[in-house]
N, C-alpha and C. Protein backbone atom coordinates (compact mmCIF):
# COMPACT_ATOMS: atom_id res chain seq x y z
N UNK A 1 1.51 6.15 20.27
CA UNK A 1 1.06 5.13 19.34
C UNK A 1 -0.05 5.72 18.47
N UNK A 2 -0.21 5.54 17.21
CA UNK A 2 -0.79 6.37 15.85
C UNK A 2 -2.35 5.05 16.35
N UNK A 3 -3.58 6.32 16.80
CA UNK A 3 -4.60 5.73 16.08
C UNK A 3 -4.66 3.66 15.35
N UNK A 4 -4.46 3.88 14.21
CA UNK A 4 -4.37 3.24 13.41
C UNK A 4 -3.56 1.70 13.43
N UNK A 5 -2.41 1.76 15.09
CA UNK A 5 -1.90 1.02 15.42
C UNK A 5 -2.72 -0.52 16.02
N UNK A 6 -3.85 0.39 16.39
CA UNK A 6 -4.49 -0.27 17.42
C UNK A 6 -5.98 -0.85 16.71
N UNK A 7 -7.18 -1.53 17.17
CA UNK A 7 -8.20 -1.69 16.82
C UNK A 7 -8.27 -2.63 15.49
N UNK A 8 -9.59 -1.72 15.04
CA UNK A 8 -9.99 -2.62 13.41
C UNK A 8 -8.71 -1.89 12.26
N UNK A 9 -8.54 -0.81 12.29
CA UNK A 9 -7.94 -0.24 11.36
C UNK A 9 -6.21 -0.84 11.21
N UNK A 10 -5.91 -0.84 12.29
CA UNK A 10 -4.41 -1.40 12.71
C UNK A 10 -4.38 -2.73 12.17
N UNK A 11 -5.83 -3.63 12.60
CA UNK A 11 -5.62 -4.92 11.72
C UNK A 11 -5.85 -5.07 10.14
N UNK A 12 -6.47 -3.84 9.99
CA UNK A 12 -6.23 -3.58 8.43
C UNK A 12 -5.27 -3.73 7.68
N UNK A 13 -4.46 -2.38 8.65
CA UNK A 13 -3.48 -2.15 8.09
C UNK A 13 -2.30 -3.12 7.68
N UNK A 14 -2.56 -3.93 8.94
CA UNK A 14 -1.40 -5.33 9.27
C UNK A 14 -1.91 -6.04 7.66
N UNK A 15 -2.80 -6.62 7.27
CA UNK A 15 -3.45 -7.44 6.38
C UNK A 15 -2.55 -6.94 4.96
N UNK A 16 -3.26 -5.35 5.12
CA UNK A 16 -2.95 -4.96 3.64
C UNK A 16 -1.59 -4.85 3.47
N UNK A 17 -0.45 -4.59 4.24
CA UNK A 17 0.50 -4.29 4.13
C UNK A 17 1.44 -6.15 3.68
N UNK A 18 0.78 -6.73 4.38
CA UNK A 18 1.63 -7.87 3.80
C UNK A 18 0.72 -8.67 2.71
N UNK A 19 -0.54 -8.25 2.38
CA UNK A 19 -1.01 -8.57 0.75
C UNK A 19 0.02 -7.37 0.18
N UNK A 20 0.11 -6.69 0.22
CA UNK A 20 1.37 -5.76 -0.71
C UNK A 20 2.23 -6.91 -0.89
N UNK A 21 2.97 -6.83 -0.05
CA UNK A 21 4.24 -7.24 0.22
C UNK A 21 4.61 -8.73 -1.01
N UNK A 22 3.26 -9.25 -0.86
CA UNK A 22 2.98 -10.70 -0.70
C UNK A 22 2.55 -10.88 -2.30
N UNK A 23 2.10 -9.98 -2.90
CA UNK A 23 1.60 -9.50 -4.46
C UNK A 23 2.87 -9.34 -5.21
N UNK A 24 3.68 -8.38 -4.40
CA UNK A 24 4.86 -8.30 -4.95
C UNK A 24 6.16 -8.73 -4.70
N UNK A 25 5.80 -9.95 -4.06
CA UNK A 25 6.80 -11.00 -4.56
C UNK A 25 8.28 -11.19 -3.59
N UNK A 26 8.08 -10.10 -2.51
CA UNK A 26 8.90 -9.36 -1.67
C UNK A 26 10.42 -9.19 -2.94
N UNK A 27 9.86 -8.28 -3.31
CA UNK A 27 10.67 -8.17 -4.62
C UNK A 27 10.38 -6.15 -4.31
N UNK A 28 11.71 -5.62 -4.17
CA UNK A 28 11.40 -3.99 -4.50
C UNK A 28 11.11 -3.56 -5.72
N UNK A 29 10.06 -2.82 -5.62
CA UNK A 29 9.29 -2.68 -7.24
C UNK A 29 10.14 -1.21 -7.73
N UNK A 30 11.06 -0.36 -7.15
CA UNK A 30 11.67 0.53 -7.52
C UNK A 30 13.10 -0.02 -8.12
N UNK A 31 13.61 -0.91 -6.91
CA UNK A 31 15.27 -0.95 -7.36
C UNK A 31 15.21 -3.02 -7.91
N UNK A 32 14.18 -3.29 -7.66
CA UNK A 32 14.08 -4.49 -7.98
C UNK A 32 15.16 -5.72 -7.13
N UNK A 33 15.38 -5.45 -6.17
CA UNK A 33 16.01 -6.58 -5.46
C UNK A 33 14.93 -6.91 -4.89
N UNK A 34 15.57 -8.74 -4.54
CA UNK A 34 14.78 -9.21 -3.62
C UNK A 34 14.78 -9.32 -2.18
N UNK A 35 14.10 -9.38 -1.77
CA UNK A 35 14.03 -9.36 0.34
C UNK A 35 13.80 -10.83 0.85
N UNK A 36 13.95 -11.17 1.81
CA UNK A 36 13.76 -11.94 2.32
C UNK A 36 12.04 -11.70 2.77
N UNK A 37 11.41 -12.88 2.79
CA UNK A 37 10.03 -13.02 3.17
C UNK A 37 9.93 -12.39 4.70
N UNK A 38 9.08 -11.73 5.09
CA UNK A 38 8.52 -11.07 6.30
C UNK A 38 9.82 -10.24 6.55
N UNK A 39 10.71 -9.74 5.81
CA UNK A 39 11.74 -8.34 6.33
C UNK A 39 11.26 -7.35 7.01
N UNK A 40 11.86 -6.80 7.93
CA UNK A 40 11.55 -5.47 8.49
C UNK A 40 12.08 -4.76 7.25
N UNK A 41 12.75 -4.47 7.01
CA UNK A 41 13.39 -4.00 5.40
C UNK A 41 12.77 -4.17 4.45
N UNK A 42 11.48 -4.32 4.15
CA UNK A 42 10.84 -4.66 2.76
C UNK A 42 9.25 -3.72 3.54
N UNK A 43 9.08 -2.75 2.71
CA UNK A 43 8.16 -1.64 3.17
C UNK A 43 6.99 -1.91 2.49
N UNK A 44 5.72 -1.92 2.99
CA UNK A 44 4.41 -1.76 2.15
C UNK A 44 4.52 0.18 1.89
N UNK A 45 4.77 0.78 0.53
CA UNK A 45 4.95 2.27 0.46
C UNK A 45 4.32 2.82 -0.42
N UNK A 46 3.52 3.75 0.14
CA UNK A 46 2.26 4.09 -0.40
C UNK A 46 2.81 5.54 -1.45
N UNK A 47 1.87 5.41 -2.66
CA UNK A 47 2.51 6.47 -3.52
C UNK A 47 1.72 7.90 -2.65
N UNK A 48 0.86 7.93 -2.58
CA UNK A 48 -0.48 9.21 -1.90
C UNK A 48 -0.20 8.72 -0.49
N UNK A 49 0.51 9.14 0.41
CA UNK A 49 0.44 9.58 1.26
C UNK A 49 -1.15 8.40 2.60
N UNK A 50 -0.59 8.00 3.50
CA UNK A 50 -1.48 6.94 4.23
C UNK A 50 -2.48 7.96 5.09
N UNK A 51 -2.67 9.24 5.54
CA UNK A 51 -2.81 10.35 5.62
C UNK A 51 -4.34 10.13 5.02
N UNK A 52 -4.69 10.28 3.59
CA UNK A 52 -5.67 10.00 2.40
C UNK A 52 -6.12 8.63 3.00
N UNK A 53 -6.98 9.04 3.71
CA UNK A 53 -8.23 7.62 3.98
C UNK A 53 -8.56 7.13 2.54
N UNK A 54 -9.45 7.56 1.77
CA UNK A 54 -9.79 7.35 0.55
C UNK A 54 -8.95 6.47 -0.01
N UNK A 55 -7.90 6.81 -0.51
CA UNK A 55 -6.88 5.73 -0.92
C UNK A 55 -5.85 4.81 -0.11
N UNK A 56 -5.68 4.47 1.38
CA UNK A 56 -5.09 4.32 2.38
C UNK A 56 -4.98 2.80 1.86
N UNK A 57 -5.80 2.37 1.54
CA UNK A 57 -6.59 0.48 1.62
C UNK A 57 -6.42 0.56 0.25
N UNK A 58 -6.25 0.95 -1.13
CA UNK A 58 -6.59 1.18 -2.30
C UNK A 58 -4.89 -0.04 -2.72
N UNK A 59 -5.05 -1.07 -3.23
CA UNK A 59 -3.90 -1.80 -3.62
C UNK A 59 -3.33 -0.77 -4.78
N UNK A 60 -3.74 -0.07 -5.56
CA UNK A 60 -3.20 1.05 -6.64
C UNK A 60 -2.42 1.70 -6.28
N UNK A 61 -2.88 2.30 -4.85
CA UNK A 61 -1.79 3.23 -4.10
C UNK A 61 -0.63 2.46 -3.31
N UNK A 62 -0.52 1.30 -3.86
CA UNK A 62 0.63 0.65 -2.88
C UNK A 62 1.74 -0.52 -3.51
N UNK A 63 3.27 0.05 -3.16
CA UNK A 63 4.02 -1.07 -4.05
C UNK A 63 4.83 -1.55 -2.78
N UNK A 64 5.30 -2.69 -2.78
CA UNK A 64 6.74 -3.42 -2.23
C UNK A 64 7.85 -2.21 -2.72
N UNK A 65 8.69 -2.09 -1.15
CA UNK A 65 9.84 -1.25 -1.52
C UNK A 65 11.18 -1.69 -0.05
N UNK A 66 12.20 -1.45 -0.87
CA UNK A 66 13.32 -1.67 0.49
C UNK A 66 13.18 -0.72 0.49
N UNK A 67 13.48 -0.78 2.12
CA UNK A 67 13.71 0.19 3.11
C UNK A 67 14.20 2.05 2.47
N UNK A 68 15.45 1.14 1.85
CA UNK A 68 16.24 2.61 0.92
C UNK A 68 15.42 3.41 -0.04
N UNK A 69 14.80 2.42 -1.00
CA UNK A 69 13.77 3.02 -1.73
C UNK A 69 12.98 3.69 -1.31
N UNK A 70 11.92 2.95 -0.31
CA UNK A 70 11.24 3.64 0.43
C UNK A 70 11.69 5.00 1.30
N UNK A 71 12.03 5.37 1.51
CA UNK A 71 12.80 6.59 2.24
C UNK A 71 13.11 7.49 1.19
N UNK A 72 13.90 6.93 -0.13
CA UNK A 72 14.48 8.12 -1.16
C UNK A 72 13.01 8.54 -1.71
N UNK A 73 12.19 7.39 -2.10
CA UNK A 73 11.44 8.38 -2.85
C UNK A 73 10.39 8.98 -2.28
N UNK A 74 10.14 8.80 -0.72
CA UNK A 74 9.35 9.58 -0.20
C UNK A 74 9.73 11.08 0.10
N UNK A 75 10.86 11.09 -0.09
CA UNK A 75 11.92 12.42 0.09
C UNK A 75 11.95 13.29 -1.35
N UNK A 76 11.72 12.65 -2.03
CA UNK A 76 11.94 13.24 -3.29
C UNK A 76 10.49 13.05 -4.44
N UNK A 77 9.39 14.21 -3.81
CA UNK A 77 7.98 13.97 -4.69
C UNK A 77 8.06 14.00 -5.99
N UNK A 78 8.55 14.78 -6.66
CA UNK A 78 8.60 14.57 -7.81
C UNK A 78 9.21 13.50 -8.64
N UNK A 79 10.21 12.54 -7.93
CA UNK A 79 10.57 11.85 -8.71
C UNK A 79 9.68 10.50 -8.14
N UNK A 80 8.92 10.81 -7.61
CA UNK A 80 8.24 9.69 -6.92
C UNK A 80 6.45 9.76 -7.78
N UNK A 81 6.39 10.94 -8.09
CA UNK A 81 5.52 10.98 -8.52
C UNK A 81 5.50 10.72 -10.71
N UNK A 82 6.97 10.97 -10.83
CA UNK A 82 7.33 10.44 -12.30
C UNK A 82 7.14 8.82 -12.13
N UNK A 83 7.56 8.04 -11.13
CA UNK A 83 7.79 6.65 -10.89
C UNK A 83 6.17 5.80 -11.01
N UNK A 84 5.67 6.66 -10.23
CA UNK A 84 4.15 6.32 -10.20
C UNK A 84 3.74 6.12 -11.38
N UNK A 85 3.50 7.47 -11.85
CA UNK A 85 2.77 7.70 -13.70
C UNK A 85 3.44 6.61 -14.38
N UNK A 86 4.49 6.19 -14.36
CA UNK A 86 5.45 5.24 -15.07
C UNK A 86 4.98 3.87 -14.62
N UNK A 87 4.89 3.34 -13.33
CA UNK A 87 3.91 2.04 -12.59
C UNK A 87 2.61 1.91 -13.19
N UNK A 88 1.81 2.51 -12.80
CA UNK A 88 0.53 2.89 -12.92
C UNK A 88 -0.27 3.60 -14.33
N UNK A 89 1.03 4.28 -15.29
CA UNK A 89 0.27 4.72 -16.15
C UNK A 89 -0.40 6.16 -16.05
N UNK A 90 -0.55 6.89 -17.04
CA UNK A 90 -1.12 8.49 -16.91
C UNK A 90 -2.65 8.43 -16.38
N UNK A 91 -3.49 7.48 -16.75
CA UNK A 91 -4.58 7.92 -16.23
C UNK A 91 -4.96 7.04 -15.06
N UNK A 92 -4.31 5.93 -14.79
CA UNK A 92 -4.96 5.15 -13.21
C UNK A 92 -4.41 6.21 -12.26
N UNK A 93 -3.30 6.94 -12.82
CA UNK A 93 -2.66 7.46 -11.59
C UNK A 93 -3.17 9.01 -11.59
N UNK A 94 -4.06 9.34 -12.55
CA UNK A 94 -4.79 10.56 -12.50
C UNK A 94 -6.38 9.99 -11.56
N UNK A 95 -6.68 9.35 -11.80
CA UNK A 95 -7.89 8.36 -11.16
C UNK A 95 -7.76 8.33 -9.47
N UNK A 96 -6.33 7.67 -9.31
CA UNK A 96 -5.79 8.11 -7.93
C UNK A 96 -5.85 9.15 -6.83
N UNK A 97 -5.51 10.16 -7.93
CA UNK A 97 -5.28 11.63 -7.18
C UNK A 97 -6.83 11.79 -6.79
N UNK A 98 -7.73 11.34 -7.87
CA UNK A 98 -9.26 12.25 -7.97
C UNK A 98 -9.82 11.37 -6.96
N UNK A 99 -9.69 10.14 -6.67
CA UNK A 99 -9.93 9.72 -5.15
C UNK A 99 -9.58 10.00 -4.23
N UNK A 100 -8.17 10.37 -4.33
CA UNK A 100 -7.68 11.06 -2.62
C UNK A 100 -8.26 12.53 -2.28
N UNK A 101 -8.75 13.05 -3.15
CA UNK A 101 -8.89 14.23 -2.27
C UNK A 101 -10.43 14.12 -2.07
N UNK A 102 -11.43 12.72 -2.09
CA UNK A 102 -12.45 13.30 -1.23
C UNK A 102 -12.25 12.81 0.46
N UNK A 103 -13.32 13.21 1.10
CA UNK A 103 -13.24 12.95 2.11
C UNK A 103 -13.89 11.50 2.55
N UNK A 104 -13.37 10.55 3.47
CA UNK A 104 -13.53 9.36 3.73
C UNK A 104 -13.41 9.69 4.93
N UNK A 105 -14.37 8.83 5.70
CA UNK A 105 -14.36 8.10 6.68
C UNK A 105 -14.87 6.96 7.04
N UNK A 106 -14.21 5.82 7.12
CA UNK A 106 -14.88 4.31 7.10
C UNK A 106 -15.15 3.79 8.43
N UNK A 107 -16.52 3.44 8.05
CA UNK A 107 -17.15 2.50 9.55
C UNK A 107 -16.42 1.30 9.58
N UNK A 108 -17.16 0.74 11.02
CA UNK A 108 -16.35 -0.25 11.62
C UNK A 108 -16.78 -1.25 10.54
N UNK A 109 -17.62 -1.28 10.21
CA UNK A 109 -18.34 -2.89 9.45
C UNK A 109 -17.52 -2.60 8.10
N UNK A 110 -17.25 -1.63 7.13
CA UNK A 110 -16.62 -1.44 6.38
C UNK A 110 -14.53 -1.47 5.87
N UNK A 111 -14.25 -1.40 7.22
CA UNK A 111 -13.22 -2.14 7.51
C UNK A 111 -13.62 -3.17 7.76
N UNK A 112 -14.25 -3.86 8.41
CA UNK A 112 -14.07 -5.64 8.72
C UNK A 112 -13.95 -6.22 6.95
N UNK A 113 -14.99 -5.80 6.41
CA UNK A 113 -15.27 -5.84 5.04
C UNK A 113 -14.02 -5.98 4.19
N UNK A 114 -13.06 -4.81 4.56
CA UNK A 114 -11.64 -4.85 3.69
C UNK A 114 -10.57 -5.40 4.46
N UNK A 115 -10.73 -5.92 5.60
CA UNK A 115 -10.06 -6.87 6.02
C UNK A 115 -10.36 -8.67 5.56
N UNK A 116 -12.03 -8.56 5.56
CA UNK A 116 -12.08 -9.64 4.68
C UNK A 116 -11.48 -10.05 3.74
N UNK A 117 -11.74 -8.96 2.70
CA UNK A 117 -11.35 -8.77 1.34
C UNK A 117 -10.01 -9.05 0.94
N UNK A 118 -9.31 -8.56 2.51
CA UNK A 118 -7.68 -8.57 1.56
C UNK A 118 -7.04 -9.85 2.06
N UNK A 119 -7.69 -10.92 3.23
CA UNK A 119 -7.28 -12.27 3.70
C UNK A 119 -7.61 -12.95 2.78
N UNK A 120 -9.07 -12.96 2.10
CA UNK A 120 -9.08 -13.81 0.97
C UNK A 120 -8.59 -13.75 -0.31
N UNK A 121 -7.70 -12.32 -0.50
CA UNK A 121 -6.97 -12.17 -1.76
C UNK A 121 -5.55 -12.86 -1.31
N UNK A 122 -5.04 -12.75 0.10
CA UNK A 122 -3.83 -13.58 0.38
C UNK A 122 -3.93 -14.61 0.18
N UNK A 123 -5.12 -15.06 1.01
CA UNK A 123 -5.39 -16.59 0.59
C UNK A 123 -4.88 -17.08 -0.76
N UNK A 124 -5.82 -16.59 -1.69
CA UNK A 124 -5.39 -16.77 -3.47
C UNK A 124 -4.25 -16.51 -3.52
N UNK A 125 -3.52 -15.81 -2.88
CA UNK A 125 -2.15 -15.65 -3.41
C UNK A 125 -1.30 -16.85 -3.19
N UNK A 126 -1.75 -17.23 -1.85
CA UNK A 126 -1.20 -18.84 -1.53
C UNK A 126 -1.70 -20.04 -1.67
N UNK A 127 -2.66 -20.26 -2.77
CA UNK A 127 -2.99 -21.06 -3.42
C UNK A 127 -3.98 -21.76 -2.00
N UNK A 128 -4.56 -21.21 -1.37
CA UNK A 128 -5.59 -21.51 -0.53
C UNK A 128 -6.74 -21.17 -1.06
């Protein structure tokens, strides 16, 4: 079991992955079909790699994807990385890169913080 499964970070992760999900509409932002709400088949898929603390939590680095999508274009960087610049634009997604490569490590109070952060952006999303 990955670290990250478990603890504050794991409930992070749980949060952010379905504010993704939940932003985008459970709609695949590559092939554009829709998913059914809470799918195992509908991926929170990070363009930089989850690896990159720095950008791990970063909603920039993250789109709604089926399953298929998710898999092809993690397989295929370069065309994943044309897709991005094309999402995101030449310079958010130059902005991106220049965040992932510093080094991060986030305290516990600093996750609680972006776990806050991303319940009350769900919230708004559901008109709470």
């Amino acid at each position: 079991m990955s670290l990250y499964q478990k603890g504050k970070k794991g409930k992070l992760d749980k949060i952010f992955s379905l504010y993704i999900r939940t932003r985008d509409k459970w709609v695949c932002q590559r092939c554009g079909k829709q998913q059914k709400e809470k799918s195992t088949g509908y991926h929170c898929a990070h363009i930089l790699g989850r690896t990159k603390q720095s950008v791990r939590w970063n909603e920039f680095n993250a789109f709604g994807m089926c399953y298929g999508c998710h898999l092809y274009i993690d397989t295929h960087p370069t065309e994943k990385t044309v897709w991005a610049i094309d999402k995101l634009g030449k310079q958010e997604y130059d902005e991106l890169c220049s965040i992932s490569i510093q080094n991060v490590k986030f305290r516990d109070w600093e996750v609680e913080d972006l776990i806050k952060y991303y319940k009350e952006k769900m919230e708004k999303l559901n008109g709470k």
